[in-house]
C-alpha atoms as a PDB file:
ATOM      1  CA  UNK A   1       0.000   0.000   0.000  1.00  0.00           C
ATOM      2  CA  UNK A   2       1.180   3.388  -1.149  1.00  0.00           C
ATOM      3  CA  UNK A   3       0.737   6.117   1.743  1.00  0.00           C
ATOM      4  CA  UNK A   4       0.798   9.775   0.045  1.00  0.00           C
ATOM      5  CA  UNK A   5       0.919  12.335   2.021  1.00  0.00           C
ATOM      6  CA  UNK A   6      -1.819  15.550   0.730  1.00  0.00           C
ATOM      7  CA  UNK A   7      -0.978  19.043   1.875  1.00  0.00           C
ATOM      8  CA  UNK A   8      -3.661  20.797   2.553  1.00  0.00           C
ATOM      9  CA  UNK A   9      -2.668  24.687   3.306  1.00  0.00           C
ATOM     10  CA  UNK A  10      -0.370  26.943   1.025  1.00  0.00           C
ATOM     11  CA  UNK A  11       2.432  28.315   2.084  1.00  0.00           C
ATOM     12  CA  UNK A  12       3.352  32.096   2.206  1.00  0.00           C
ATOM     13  CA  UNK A  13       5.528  33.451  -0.753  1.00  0.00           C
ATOM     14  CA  UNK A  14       7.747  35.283   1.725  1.00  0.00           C
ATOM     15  CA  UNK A  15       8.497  33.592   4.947  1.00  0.00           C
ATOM     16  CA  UNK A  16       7.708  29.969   3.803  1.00  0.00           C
ATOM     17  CA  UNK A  17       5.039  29.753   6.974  1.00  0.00           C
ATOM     18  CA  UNK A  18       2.159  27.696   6.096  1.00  0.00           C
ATOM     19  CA  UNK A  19      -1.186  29.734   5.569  1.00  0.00           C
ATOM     20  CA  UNK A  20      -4.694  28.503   5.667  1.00  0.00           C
ATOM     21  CA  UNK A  21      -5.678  30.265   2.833  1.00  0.00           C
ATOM     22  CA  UNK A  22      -4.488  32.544  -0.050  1.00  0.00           C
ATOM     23  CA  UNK A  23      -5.901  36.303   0.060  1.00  0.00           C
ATOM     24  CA  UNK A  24      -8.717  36.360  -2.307  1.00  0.00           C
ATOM     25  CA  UNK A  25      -8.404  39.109  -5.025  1.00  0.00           C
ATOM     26  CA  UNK A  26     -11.856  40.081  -3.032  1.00  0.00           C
ATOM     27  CA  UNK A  27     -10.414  40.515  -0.150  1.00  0.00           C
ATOM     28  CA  UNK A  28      -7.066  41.918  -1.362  1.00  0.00           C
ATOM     29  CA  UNK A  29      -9.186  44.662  -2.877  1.00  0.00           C
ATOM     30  CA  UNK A  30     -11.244  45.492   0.103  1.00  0.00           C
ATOM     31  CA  UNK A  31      -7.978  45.622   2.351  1.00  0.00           C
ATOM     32  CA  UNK A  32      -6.063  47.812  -0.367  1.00  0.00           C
ATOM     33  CA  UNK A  33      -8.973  50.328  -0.674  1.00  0.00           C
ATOM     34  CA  UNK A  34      -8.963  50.346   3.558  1.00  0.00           C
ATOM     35  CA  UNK A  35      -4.977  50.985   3.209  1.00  0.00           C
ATOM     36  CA  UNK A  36      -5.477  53.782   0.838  1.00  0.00           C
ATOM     37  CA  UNK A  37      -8.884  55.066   2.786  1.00  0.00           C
ATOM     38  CA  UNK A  38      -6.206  55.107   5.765  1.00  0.00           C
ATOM     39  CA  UNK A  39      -3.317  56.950   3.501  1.00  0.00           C
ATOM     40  CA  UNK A  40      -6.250  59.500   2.462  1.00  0.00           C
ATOM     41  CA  UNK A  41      -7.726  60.789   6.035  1.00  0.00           C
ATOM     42  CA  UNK A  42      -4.147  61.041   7.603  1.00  0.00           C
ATOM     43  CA  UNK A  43      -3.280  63.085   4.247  1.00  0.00           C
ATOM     44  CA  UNK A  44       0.008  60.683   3.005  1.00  0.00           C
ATOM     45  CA  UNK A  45      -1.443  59.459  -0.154  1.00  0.00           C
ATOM     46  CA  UNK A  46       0.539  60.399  -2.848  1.00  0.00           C
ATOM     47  CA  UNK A  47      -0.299  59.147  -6.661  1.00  0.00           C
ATOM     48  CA  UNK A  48       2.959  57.471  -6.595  1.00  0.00           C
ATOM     49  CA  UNK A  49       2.140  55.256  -3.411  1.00  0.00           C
ATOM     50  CA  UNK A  50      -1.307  54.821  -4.686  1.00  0.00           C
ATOM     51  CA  UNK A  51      -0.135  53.324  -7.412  1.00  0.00           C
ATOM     52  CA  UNK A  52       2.326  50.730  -6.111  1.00  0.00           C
ATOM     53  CA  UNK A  53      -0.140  49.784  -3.059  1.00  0.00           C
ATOM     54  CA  UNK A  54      -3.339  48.748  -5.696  1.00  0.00           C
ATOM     55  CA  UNK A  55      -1.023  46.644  -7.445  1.00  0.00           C
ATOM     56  CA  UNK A  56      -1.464  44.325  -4.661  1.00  0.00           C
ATOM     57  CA  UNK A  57      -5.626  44.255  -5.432  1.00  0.00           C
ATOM     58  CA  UNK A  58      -4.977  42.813  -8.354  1.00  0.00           C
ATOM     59  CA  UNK A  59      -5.438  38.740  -7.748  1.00  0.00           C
ATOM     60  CA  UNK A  60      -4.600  36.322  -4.971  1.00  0.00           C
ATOM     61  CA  UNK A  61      -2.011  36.473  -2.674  1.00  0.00           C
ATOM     62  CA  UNK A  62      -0.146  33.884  -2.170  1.00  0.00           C
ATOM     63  CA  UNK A  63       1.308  35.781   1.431  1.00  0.00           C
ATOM     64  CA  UNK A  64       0.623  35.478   5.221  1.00  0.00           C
ATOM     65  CA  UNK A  65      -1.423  38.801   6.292  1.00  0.00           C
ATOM     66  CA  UNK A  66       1.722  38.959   8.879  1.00  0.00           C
ATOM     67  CA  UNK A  67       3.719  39.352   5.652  1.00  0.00           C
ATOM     68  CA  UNK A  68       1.638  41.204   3.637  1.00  0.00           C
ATOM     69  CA  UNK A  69       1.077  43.963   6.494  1.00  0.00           C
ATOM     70  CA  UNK A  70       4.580  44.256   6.623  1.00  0.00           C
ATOM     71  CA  UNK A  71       5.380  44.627   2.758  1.00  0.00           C
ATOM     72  CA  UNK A  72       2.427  47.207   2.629  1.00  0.00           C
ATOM     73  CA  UNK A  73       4.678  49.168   5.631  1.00  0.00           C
ATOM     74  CA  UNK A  74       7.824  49.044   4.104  1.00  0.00           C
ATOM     75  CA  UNK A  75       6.137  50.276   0.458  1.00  0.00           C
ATOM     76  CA  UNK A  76       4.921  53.527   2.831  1.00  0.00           C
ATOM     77  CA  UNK A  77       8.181  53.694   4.770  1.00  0.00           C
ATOM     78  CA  UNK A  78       9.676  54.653   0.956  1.00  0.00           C
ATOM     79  CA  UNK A  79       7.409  57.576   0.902  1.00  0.00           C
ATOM     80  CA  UNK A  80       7.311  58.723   4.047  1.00  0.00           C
ATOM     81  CA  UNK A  81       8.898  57.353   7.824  1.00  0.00           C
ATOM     82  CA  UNK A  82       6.939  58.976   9.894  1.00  0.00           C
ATOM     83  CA  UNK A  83       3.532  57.881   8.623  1.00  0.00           C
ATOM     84  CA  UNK A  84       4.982  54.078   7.998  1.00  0.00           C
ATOM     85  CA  UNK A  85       5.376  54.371  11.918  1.00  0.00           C
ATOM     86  CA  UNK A  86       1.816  55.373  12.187  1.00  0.00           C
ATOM     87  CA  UNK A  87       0.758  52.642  10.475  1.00  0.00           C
ATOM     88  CA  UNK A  88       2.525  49.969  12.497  1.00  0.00           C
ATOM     89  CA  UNK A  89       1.410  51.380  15.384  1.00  0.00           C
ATOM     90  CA  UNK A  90      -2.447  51.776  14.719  1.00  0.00           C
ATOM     91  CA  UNK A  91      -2.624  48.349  12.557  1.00  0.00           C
ATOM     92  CA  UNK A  92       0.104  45.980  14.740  1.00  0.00           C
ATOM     93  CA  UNK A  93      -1.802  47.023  17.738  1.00  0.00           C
ATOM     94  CA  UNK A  94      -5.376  46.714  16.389  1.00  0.00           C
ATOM     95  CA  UNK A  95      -4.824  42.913  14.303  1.00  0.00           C
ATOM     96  CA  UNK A  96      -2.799  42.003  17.405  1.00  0.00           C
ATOM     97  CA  UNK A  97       0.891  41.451  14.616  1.00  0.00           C
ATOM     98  CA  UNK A  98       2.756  41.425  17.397  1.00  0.00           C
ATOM     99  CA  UNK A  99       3.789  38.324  18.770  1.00  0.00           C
ATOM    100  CA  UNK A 100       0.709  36.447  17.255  1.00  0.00           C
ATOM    101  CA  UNK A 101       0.538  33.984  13.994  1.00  0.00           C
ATOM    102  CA  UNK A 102      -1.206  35.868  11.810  1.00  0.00           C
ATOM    103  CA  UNK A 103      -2.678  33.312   9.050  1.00  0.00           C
END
């Protein structure tokens, strides 16, 4: 008898961790136009940043949120420091990032 063993999560592009699920291009979308809404009311959003950030809208993503969080920071910190620190603080500290498996 042949045993074969079936892997049933994904893994994350990035770190390799295994994730439950891809990021639908759904809710890719809906989290991209929450980033930007975000950008927008504290006055960051530039037409640059806007553009690289809805890239990520575009189809699944094949990334942890813990990951993808932190890609969407680092794309900011480009732009601007000060408002990339913003952002960690008010999103790590509302989704609980820190210290937490984020799948």
């Amino acid at each position: 008898m042949k045993v074969e063993e079936e892997y049933t999560s994904d893994i994350c592009a990035l770190c390799g961790w295994p994730i439950n699920k891809p990021i639908t291009k759904k809710e890719a979308a809906k989290l991209i136009s929450g980033i930007i809404d975000w950008l927008n009311n504290n006055k960051s959003l530039t037409k640059n940043l806007e553009k690289k950030i809805e890239k990520f809208g575009k189809g699944e993503l094949y990334i942890c949120r813990y990951d993808f969080f932190y890609l969407i920071k680092d794309i900011i910190e480009c732009e601007n420091e000060e408002i990339a620190k913003k952002f960690e603080n008010e999103l790590a500290s509302k989704y609980e990032f820190y210290g937490g498996i984020i799948s």
